[in-house]
Protein backbone atom coordinates (compact mmCIF):
# COMPACT_ATOMS: atom_id res chain seq x y z
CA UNK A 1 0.00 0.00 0.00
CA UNK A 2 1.38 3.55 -0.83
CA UNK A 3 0.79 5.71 2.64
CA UNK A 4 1.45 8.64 0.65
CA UNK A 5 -1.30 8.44 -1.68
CA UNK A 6 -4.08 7.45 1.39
CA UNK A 7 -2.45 10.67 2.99
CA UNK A 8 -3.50 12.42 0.39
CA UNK A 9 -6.57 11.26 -0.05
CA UNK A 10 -7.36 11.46 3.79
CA UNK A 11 -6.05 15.53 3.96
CA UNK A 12 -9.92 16.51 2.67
CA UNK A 13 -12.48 17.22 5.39
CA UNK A 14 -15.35 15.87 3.04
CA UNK A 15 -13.60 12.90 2.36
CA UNK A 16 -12.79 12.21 6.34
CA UNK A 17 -16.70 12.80 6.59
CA UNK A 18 -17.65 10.48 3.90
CA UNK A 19 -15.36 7.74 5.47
CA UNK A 20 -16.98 8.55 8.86
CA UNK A 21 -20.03 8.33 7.82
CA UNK A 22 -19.44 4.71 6.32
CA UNK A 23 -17.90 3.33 9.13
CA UNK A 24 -21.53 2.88 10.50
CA UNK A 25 -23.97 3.05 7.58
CA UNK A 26 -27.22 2.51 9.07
CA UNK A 27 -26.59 5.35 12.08
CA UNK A 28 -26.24 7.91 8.80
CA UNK A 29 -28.11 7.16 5.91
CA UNK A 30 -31.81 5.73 5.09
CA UNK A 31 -32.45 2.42 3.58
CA UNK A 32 -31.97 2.09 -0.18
CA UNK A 33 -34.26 0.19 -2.38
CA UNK A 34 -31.30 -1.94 -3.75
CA UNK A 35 -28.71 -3.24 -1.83
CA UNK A 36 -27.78 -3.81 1.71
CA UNK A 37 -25.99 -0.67 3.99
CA UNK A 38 -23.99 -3.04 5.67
CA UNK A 39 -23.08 -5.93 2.74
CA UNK A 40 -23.37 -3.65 -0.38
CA UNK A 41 -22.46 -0.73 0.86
CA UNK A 42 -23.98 2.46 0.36
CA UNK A 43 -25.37 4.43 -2.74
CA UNK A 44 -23.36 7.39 -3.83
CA UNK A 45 -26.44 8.94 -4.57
CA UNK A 46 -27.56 8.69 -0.35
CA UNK A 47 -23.72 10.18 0.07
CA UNK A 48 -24.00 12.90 -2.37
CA UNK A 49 -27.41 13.86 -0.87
CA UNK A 50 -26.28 13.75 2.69
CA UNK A 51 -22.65 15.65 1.61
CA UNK A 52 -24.62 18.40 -0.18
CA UNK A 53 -22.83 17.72 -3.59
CA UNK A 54 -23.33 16.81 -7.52
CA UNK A 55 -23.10 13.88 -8.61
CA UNK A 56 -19.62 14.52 -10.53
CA UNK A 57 -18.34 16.01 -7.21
CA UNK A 58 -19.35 13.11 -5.20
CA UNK A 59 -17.63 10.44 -7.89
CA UNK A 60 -14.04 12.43 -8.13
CA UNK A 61 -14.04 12.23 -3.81
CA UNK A 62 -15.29 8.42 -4.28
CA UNK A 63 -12.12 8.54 -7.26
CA UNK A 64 -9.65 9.75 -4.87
CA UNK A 65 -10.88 6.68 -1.98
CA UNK A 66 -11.30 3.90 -4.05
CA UNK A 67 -7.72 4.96 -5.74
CA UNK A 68 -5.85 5.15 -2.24
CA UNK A 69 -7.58 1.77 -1.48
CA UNK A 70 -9.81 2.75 1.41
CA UNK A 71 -13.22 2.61 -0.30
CA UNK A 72 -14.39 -0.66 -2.32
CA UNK A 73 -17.49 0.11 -5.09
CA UNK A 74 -19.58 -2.13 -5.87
CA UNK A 75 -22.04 -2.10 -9.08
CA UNK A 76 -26.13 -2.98 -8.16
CA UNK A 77 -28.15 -2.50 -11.19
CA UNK A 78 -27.30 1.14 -12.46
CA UNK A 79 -26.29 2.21 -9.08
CA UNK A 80 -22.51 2.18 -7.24
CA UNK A 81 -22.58 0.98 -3.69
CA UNK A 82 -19.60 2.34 -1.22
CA UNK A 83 -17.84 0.75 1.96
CA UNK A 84 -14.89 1.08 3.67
CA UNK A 85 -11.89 -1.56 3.24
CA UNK A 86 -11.35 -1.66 6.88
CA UNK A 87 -8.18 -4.48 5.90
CA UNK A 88 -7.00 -1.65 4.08
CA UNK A 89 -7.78 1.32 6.52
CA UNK A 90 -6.06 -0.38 9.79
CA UNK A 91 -2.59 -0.61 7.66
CA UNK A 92 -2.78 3.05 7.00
CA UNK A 93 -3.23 3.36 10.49
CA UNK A 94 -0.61 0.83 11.30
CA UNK A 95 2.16 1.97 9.25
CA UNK A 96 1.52 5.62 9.98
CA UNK A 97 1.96 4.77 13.29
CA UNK A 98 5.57 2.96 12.81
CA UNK A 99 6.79 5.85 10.99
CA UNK A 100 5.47 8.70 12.87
C-alpha cells in the first residue's frame, strides 16, 4: 500500500466525513431500495445527498478513496454501492503509526 497516496486522499475534510459516515452506515443514511448498507455498501447517490454535492463532485471524492484503497465500489443494477476496506484502513493506520 502507498501511505502517501491514502495521505492524500485522507487531507480533505469531506472525504474524512464520507469515510466517517461509512464506518456505520445505518446510524447515517436511510435504507436504499437496492442493496444492503452493511453488505453492499452504500449508494453514492444517499452520500452525495447527505454531503450536499453533484453527482460529478461526489464520484471524483469516491475517485480519490477507491484509488488510495480505502473505499471498495460495488455495481447494483445502475447504481454504485460504497464501503470502507477496513483491511485496508487499519494498515494506514498501522504503518503511519511505525513511521510517525
Amino acid at each position: 500500500m502507498k501511505v502517501a497516496i491514502a495521505l492524500r486522499a485522507l487531507a480533505n475534510e469531506r472525504r474524512l466525513q464520507i469515510l466517517d459516515w461509512l464506518r456505520e452506515p445505518k446510524k447515517h443514511f436511510r435504507e436504499q431500495v437496492d442493496g444492503d448498507l452493511i453488505d453492499d455498501g452504500v449508494c453514492g447517490v444517499l452520500i452525495a445527498e447527505k454531503l450536499g454535492v453533484s453527482a460529478p463532485t461526489l464520484s471524483e471524492h469516491m475517485r480519490v478513496l477507491i484509488a488510495a484503497k480505502l473505499v471498495r465500489a460495488k455495481r447494483i443494477k445502475q447504481w454504485t454501492m460504497y464501503k470502507r476496506d477496513e483491511d485496508a484502513i487499519e494498515t494506514v493506520k498501522r504503518v503511519i503509526q511505525e513511521k510517525v
